[in-house]
PDB file of N, CA and C in Angstrom:
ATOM      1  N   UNK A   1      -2.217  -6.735  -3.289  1.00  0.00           N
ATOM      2  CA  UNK A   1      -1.724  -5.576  -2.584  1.00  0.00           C
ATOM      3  C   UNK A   1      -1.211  -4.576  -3.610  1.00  0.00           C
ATOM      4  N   UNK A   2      -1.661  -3.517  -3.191  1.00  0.00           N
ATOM      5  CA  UNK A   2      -1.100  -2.287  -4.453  1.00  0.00           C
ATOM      6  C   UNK A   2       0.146  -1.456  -3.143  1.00  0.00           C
ATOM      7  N   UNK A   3       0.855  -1.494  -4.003  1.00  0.00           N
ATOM      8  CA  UNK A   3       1.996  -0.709  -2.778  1.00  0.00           C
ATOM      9  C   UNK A   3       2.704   0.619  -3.843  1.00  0.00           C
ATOM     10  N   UNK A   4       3.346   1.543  -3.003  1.00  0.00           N
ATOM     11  CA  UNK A   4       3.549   3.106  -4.033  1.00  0.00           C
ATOM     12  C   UNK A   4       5.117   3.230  -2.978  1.00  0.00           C
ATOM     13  N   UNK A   5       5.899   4.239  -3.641  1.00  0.00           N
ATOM     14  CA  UNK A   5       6.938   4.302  -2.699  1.00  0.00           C
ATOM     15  C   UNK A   5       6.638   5.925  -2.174  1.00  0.00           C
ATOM     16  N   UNK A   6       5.745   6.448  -3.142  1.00  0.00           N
ATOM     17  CA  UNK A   6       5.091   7.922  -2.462  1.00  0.00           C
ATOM     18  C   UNK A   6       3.767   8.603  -1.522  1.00  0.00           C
ATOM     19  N   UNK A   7       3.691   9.547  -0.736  1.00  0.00           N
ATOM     20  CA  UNK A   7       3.342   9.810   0.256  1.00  0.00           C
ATOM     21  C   UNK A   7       1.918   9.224   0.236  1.00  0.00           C
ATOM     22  N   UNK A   8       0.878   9.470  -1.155  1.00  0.00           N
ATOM     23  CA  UNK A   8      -0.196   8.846  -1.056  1.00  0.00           C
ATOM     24  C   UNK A   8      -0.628   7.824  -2.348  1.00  0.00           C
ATOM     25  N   UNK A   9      -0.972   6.808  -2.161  1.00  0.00           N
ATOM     26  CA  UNK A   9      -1.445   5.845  -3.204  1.00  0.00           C
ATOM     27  C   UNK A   9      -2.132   6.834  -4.444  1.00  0.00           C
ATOM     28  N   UNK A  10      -3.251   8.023  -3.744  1.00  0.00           N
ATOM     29  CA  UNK A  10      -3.751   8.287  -4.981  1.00  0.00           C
ATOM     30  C   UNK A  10      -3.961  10.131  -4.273  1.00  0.00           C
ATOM     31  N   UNK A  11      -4.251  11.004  -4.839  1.00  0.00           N
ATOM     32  CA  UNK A  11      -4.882  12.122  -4.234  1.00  0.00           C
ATOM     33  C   UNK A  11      -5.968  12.659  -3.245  1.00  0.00           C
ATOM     34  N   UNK A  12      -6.160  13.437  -2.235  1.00  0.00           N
ATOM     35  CA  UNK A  12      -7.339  13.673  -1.565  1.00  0.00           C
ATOM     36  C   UNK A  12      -8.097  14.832  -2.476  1.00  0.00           C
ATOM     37  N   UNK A  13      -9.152  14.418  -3.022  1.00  0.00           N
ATOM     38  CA  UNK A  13      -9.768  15.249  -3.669  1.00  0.00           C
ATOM     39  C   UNK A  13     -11.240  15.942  -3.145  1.00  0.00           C
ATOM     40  N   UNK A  14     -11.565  14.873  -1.858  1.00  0.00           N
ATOM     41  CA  UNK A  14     -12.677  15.587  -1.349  1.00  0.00           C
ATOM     42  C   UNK A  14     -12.169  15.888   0.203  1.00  0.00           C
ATOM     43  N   UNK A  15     -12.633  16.830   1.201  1.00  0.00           N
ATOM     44  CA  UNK A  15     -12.537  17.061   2.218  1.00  0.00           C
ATOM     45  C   UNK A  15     -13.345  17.142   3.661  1.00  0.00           C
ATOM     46  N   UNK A  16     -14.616  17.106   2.570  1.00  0.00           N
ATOM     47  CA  UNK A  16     -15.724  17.301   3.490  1.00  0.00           C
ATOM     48  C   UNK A  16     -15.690  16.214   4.522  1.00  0.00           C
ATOM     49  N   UNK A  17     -16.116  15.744   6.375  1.00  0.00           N
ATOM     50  CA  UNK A  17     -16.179  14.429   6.861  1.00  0.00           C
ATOM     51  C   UNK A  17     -17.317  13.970   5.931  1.00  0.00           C
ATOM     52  N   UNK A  18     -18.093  14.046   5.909  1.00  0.00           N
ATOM     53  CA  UNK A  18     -19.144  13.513   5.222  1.00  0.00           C
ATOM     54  C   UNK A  18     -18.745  12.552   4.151  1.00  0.00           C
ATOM     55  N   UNK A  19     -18.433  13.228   2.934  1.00  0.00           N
ATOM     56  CA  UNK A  19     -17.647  12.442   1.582  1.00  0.00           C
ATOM     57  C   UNK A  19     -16.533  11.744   1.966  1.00  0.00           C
ATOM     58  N   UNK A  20     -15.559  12.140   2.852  1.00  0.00           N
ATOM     59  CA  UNK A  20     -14.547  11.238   2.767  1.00  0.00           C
ATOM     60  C   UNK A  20     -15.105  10.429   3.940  1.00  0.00           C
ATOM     61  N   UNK A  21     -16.504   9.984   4.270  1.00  0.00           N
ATOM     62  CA  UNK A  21     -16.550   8.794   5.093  1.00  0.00           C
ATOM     63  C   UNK A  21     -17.083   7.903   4.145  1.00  0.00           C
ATOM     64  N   UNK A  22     -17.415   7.815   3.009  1.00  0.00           N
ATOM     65  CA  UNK A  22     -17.598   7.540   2.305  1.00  0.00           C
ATOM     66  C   UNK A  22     -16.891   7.142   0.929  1.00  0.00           C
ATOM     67  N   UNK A  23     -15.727   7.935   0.866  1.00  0.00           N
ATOM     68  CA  UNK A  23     -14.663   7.564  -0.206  1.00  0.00           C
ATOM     69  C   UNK A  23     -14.879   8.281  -1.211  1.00  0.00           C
ATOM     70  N   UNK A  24     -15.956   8.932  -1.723  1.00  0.00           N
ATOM     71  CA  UNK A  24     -16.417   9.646  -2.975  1.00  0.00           C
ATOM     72  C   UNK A  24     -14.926  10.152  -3.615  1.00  0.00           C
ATOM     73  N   UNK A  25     -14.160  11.003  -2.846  1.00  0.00           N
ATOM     74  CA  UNK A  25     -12.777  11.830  -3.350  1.00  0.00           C
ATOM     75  C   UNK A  25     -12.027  10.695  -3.642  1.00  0.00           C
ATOM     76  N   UNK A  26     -12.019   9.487  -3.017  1.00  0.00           N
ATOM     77  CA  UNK A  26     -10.746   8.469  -3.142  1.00  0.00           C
ATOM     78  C   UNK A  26     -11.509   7.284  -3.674  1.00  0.00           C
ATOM     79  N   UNK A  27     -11.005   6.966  -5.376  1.00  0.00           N
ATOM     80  CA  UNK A  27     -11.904   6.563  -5.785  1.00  0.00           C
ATOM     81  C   UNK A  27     -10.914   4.854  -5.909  1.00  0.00           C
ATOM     82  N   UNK A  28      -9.297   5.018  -6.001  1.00  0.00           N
ATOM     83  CA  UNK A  28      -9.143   3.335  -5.831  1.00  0.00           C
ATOM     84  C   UNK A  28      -9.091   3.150  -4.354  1.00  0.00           C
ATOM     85  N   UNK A  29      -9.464   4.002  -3.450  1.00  0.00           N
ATOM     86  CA  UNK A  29      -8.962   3.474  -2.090  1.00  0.00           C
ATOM     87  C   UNK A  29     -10.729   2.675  -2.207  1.00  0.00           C
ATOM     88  N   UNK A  30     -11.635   3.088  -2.593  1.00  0.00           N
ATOM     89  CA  UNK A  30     -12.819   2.730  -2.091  1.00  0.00           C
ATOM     90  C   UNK A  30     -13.066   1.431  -3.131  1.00  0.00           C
ATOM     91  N   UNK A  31     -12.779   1.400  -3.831  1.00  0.00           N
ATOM     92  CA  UNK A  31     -12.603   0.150  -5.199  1.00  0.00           C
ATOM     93  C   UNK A  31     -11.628  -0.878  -4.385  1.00  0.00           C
ATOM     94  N   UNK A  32     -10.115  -0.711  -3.845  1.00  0.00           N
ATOM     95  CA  UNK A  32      -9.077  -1.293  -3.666  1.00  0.00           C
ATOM     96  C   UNK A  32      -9.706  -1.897  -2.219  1.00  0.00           C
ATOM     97  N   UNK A  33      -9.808  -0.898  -1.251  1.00  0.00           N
ATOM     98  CA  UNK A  33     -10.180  -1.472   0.008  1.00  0.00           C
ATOM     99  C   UNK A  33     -11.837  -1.861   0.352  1.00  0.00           C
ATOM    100  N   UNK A  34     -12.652  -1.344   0.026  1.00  0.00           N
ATOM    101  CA  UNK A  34     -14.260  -1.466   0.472  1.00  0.00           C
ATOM    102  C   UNK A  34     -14.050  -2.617  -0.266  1.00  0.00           C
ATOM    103  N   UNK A  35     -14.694  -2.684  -1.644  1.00  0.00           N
ATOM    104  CA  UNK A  35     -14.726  -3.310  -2.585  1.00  0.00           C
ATOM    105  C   UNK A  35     -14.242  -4.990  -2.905  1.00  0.00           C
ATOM    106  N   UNK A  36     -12.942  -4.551  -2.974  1.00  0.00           N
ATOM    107  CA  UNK A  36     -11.965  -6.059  -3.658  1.00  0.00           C
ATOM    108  C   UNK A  36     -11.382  -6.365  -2.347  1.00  0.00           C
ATOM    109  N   UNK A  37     -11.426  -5.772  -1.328  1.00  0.00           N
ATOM    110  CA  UNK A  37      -9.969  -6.131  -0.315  1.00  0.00           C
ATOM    111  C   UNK A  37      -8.624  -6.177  -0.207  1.00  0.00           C
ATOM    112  N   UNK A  38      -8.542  -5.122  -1.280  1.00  0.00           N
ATOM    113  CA  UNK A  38      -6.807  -5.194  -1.445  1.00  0.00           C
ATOM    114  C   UNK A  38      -6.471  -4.056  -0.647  1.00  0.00           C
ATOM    115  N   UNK A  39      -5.147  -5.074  -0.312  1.00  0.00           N
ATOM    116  CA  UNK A  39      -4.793  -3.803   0.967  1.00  0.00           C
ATOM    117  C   UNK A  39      -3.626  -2.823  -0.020  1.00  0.00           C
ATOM    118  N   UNK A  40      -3.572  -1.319   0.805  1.00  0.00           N
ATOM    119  CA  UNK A  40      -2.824  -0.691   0.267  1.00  0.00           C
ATOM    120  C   UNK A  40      -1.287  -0.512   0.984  1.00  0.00           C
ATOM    121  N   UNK A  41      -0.395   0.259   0.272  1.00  0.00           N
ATOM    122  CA  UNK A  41       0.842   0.022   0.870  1.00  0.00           C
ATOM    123  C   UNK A  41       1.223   1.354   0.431  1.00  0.00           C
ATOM    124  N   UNK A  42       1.884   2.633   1.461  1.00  0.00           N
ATOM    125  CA  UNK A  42       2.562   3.795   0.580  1.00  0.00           C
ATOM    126  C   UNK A  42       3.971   3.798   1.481  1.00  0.00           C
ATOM    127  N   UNK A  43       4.072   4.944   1.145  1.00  0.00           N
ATOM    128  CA  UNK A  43       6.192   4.975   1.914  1.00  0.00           C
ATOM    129  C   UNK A  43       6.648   3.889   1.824  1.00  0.00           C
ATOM    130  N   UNK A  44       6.845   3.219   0.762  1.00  0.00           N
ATOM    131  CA  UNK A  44       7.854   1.858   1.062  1.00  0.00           C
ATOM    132  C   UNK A  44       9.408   2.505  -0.410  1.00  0.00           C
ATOM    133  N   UNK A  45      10.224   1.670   0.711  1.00  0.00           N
ATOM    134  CA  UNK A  45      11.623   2.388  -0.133  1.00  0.00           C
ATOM    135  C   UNK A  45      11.992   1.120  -0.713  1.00  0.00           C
ATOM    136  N   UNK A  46      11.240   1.542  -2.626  1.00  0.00           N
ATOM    137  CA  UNK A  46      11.809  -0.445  -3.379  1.00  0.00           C
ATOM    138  C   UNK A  46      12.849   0.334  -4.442  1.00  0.00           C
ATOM    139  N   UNK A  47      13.746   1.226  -4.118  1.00  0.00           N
ATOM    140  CA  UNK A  47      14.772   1.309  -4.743  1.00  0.00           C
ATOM    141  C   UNK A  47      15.926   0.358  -5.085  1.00  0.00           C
ATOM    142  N   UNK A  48      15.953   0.076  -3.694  1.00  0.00           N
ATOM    143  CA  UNK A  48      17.343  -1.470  -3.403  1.00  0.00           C
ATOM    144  C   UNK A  48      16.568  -2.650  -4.351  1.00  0.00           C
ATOM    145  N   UNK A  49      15.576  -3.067  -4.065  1.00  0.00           N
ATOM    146  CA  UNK A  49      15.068  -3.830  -4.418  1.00  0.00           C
ATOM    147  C   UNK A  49      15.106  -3.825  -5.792  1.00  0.00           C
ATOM    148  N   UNK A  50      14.269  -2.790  -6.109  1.00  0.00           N
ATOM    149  CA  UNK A  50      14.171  -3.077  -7.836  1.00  0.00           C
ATOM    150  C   UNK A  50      15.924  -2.925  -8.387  1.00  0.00           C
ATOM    151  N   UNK A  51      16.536  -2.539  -8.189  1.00  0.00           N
ATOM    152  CA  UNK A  51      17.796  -2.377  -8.472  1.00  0.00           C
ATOM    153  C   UNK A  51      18.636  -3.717  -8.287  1.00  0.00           C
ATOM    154  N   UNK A  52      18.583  -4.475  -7.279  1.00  0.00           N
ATOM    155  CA  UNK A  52      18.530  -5.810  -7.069  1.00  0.00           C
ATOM    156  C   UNK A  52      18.237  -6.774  -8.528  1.00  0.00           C
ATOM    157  N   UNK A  53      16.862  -6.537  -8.294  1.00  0.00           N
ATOM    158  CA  UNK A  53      16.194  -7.209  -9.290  1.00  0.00           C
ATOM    159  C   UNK A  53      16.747  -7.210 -10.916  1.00  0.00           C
ATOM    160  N   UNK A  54      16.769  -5.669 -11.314  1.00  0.00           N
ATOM    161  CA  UNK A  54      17.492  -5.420 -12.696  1.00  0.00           C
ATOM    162  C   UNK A  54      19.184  -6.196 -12.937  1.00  0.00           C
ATOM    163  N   UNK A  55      20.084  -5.950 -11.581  1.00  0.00           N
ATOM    164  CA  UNK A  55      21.385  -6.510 -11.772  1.00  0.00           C
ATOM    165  C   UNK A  55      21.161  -7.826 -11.935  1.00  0.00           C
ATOM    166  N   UNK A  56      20.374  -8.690 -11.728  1.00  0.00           N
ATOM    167  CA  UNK A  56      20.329  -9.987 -11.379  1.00  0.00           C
ATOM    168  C   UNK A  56      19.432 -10.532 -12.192  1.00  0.00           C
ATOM    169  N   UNK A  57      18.762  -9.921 -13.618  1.00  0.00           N
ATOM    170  CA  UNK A  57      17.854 -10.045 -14.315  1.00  0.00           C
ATOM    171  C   UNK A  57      16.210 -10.963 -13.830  1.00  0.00           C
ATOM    172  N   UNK A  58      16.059 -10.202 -12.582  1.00  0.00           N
ATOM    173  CA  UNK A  58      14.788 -11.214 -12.033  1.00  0.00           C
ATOM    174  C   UNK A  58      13.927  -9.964 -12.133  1.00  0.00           C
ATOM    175  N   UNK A  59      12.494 -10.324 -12.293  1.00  0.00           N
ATOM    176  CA  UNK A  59      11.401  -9.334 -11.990  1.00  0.00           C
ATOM    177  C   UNK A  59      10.558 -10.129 -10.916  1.00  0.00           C
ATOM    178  N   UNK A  60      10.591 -11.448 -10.319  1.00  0.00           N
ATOM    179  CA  UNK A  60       9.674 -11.842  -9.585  1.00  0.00           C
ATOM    180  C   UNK A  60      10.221 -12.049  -8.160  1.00  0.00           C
ATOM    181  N   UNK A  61       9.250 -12.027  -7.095  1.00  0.00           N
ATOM    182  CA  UNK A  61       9.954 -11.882  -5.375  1.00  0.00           C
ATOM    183  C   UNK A  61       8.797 -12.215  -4.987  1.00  0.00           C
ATOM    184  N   UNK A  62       8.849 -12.797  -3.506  1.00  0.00           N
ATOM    185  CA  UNK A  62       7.693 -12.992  -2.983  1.00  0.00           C
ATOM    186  C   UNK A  62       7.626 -12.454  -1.814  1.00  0.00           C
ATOM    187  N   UNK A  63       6.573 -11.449  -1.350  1.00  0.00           N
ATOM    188  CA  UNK A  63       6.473 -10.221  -0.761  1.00  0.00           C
ATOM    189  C   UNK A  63       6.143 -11.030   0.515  1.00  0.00           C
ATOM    190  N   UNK A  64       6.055 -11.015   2.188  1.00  0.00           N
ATOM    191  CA  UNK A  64       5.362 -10.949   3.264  1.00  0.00           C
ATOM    192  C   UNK A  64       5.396  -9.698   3.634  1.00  0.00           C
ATOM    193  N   UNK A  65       4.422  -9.471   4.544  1.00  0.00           N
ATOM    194  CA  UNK A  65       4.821  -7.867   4.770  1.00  0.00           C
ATOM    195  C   UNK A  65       3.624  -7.803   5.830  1.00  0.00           C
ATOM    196  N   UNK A  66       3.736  -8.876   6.947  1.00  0.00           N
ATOM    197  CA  UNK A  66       2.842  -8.790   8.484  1.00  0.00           C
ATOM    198  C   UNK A  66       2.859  -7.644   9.366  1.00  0.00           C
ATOM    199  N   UNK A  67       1.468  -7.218   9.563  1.00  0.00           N
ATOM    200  CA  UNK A  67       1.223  -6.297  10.362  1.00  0.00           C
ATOM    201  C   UNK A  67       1.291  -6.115  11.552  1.00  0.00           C
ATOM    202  N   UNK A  68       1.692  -5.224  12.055  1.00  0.00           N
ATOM    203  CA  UNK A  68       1.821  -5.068  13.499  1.00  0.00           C
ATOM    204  C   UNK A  68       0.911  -5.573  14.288  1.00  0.00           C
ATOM    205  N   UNK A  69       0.619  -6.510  15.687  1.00  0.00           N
ATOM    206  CA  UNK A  69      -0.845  -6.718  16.257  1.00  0.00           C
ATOM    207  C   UNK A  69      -1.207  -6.072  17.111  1.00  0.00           C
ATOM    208  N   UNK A  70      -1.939  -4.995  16.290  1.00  0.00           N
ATOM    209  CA  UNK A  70      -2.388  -3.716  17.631  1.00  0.00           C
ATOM    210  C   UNK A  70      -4.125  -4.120  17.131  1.00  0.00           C
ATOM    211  N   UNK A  71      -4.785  -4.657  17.921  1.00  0.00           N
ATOM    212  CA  UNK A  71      -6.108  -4.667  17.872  1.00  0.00           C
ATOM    213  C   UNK A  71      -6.809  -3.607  18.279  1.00  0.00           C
ATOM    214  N   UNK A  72      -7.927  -3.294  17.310  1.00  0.00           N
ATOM    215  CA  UNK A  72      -8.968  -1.875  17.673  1.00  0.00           C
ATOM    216  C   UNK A  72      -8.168  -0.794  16.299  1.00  0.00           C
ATOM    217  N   UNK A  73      -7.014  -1.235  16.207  1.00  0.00           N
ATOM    218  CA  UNK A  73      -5.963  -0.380  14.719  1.00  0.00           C
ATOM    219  C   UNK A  73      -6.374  -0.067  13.697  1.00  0.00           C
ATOM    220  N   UNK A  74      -5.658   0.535  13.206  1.00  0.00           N
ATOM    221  CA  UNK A  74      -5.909   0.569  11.583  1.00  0.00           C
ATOM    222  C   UNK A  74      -4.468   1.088  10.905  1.00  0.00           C
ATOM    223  N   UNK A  75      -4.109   1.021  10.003  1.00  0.00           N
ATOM    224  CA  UNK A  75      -2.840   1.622   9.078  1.00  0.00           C
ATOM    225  C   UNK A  75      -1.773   1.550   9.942  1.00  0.00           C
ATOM    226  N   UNK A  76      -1.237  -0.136   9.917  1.00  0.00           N
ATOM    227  CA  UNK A  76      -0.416   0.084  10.988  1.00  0.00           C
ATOM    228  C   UNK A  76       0.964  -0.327  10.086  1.00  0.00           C
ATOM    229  N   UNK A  77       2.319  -0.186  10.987  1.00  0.00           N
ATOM    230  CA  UNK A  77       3.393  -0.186   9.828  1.00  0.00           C
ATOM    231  C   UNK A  77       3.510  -1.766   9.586  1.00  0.00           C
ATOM    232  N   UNK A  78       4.570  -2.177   8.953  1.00  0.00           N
ATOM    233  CA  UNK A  78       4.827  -3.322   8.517  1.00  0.00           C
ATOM    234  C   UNK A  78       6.006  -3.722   8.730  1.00  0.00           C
ATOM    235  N   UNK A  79       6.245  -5.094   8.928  1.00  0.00           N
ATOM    236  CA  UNK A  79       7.521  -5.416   8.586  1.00  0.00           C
ATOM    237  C   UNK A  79       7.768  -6.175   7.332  1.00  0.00           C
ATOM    238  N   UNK A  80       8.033  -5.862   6.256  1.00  0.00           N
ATOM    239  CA  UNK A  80       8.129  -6.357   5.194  1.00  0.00           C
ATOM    240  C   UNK A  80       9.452  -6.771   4.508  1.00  0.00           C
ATOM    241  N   UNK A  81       9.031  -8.212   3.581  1.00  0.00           N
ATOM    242  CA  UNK A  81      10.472  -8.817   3.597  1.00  0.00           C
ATOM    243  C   UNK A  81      10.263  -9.358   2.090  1.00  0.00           C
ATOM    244  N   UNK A  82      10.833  -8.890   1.066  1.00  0.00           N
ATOM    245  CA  UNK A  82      11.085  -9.163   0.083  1.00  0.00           C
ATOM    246  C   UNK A  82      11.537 -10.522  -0.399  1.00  0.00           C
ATOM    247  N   UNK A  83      11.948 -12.242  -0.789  1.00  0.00           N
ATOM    248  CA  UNK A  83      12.268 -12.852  -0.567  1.00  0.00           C
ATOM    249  C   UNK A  83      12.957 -13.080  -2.393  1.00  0.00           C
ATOM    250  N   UNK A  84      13.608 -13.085  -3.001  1.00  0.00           N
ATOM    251  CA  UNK A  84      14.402 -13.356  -4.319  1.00  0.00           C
ATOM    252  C   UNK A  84      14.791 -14.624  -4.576  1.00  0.00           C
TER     253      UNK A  84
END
């Protein structure tokens, strides 16, 4: 999972429907998701967290972060739980 705490993982660089049904403009979304299957993650707030982490000299956590079950969906939010 690649996760960002900002609005988009990477830039929209193409606009056309055409290209972006295709991914051409979004070149790790189409690598990350078509490709490898890694799911993506943006707006997440790991301020606490990493701050956590530094006071307490840990860098490792083990992420869940289950999706909502809305079938027919797509980009749905998460509930995600950090575990230290």
């Amino acid at each position: 999972m690649l996760i960002a705490d900002n609005f988009a993982v990477e830039a929209f660089q193409e606009t056309s429907k055409e290209n972006l049904s295709r991914f051409p403009g979004l070149p790790i979304h189409r690598r990350c998701l078509v490709e490898l299957g890694i799911h993506l993650g943006e707006l997440w707030h790991l301020t606490h967290l990493n701050n956590w982490l530094k006071t307490h000299g840990r860098s490792r956590f083990l992420l869940t972060a289950p999706p909502l079950r809305l079938p027919g969906s797509f980009g749905s939010p998460m509930t995600s739980v950090a575990t230290v």
